[in-house]
Protein backbone atom coordinates (compact mmCIF):
# COMPACT_ATOMS: atom_id res chain seq x y z
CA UNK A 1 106.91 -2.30 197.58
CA UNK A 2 107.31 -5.97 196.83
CA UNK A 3 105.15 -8.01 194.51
CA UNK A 4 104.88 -11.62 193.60
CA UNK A 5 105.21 -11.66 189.32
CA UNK A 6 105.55 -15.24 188.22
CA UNK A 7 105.81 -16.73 191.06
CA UNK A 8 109.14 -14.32 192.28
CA UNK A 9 109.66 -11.83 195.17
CA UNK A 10 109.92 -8.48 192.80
CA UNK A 11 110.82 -4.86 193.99
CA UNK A 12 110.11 -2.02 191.63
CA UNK A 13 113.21 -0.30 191.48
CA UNK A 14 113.47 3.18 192.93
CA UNK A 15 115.77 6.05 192.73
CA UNK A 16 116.30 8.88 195.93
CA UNK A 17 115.89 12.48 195.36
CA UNK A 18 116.80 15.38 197.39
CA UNK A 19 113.50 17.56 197.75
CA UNK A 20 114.15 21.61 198.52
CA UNK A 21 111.67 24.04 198.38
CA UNK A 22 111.81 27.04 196.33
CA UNK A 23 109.41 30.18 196.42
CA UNK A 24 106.95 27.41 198.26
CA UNK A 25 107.28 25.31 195.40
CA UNK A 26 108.78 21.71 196.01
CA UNK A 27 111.39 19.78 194.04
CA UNK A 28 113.26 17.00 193.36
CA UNK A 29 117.12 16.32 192.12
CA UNK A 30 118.86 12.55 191.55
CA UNK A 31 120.92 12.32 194.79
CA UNK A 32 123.41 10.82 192.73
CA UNK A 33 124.36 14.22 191.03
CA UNK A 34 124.39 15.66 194.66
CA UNK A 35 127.87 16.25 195.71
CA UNK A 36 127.36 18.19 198.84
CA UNK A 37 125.07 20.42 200.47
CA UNK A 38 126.60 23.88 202.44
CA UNK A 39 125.37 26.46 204.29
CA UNK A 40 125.15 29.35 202.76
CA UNK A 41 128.24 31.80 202.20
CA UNK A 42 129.20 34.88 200.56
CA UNK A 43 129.79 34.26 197.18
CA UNK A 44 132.26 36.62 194.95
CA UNK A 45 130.37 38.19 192.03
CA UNK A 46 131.59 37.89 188.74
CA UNK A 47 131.04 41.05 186.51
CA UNK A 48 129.57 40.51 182.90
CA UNK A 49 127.57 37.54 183.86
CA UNK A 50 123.68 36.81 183.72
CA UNK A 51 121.73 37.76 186.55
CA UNK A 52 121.58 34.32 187.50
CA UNK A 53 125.54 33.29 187.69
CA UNK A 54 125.20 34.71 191.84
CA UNK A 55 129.22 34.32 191.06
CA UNK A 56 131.79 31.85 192.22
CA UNK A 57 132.80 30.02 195.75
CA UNK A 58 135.72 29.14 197.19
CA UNK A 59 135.35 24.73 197.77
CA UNK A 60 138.46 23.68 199.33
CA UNK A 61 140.41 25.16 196.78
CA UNK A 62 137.95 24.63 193.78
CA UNK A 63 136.30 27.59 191.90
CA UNK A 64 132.65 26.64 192.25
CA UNK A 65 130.23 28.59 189.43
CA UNK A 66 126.89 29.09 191.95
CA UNK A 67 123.73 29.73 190.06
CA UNK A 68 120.26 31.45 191.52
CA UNK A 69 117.69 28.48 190.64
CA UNK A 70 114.92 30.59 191.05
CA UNK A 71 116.33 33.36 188.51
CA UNK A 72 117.21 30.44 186.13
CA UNK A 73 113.65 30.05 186.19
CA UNK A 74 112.72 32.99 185.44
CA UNK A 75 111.30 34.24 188.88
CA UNK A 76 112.61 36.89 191.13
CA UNK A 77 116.03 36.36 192.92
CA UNK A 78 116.61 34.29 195.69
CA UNK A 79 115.79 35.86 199.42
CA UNK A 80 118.70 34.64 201.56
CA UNK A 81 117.03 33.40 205.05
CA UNK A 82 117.91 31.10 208.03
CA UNK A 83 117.49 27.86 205.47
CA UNK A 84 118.85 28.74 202.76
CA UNK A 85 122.06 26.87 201.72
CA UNK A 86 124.00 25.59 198.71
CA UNK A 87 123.45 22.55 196.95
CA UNK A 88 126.69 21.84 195.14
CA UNK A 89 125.99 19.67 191.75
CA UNK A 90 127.99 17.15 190.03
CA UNK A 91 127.62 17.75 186.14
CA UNK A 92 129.52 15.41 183.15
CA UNK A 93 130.37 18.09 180.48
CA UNK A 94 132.75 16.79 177.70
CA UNK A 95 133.68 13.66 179.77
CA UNK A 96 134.73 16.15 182.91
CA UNK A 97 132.95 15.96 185.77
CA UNK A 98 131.89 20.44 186.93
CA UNK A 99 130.87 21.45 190.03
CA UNK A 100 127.76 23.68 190.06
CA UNK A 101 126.29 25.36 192.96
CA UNK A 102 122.65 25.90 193.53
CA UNK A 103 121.00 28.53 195.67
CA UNK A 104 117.78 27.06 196.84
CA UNK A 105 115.27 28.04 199.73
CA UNK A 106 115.51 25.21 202.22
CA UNK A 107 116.70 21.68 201.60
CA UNK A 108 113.67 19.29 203.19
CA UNK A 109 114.57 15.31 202.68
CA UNK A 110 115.51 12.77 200.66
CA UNK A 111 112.87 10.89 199.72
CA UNK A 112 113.00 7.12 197.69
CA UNK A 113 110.60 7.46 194.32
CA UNK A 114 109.72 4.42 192.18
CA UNK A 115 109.34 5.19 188.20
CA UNK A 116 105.51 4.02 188.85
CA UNK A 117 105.15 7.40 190.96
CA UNK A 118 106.49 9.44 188.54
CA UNK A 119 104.11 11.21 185.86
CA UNK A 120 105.52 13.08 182.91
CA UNK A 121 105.76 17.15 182.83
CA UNK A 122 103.13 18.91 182.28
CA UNK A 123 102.21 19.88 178.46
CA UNK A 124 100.99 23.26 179.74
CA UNK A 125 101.06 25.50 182.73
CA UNK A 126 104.48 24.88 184.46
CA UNK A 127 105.93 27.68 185.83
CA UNK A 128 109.47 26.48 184.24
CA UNK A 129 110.69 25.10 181.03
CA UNK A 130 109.11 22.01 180.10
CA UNK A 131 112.64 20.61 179.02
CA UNK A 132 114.15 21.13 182.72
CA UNK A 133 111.31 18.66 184.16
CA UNK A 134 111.58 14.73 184.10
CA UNK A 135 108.60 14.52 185.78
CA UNK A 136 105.85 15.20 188.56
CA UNK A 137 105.84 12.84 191.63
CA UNK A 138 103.25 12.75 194.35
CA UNK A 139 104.62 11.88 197.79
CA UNK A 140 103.01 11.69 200.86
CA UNK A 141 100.19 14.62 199.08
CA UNK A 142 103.13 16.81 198.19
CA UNK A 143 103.72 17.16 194.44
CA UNK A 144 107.27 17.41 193.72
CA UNK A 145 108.75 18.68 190.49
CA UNK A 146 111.76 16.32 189.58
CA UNK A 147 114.36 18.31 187.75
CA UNK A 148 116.87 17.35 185.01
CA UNK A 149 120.04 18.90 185.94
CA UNK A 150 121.63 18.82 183.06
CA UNK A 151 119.58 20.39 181.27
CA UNK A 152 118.81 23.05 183.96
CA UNK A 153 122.65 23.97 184.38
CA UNK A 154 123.30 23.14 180.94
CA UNK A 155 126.96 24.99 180.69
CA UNK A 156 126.54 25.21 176.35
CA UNK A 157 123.31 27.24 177.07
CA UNK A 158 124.75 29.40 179.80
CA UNK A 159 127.96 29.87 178.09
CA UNK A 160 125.89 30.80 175.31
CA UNK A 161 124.01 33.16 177.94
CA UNK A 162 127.25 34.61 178.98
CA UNK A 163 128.81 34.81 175.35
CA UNK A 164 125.48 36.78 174.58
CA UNK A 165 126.47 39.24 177.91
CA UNK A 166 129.79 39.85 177.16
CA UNK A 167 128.78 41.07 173.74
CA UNK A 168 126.57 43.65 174.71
């Protein structure tokens, strides 16, 4: 989308998302904290953990924490199928960079979204915390719901989650 401002070629600036569909609901994560995407794979359960830690993967040697996204949000676990697969996430927590892996439906595309397309969370009616959203874009007549990572596999709230767990 170039436009002439001032007399100058511009090009609003856009950022790519991976969009993956989840109980028939569509959404969006920065490619950037995308590390990898895998098929899906057993995944070795980890006892005293909340229902949403699935448990941990095996990553070329790395222990990989894999979380049920739709659990995390509050809705009933996961159904494995054909599409489902494993996004593994890249997360900065106390200047370290954690793998995360997400168990999501069906990855679809990644898609290029300017800020201009992007309107903010809803005040009311989302189906998931208002703090996990950045924002709603429509593309191509397809809302997608852009999530904040960081917040949504925030490791102080889930160790605080876990802490909680252990303790009962």
């Amino acid at each position: 989308m170039n436009e002439i401002v001032n007399g100058a070629e511009h090009s609003e600036q856009y950022q790519q998302y991976l969009t993956f569909s989840l109980k028939e609901e569509y959404y969006g994560i920065a490619i950037s904290s995308v590390k990898e995407i895998i098929e899906y794979r057993t995944i070795t359960a980890i006892p005293l953990m909340p229902e949403f830690v699935k448990g941990v993967l095996n990553l070329r040697g790395e222990v990989v924490p894999v979380i049920d996204l739709s659990m995390r949000f509050g809705k009933p676990a996961s159904e494995i199928r054909k599409r489902s697969c494993i996004v593994i996430i890249e997360i900065t927590y106390e200047e370290q960079i954690v793998l995360l892996g997400v168990v999501v439906d069906a990855v679809n595309e990644v898609v290029d979204i300017t800020a201009s397309q992007i309107d903010p969370p809803p005040t009311f009616g989302a189906k998931i915390r208002a703090e996990f959203i950045k924002g709603v874009a429509n593309v191509e007549e397809q809302f997608i719901v852009l999530l904040r990572m960081a917040k949504v596999l925030s490791i102080d709230e889930m160790a605080t989650l876990i802490a909680r767990t252990v303790e009962q």
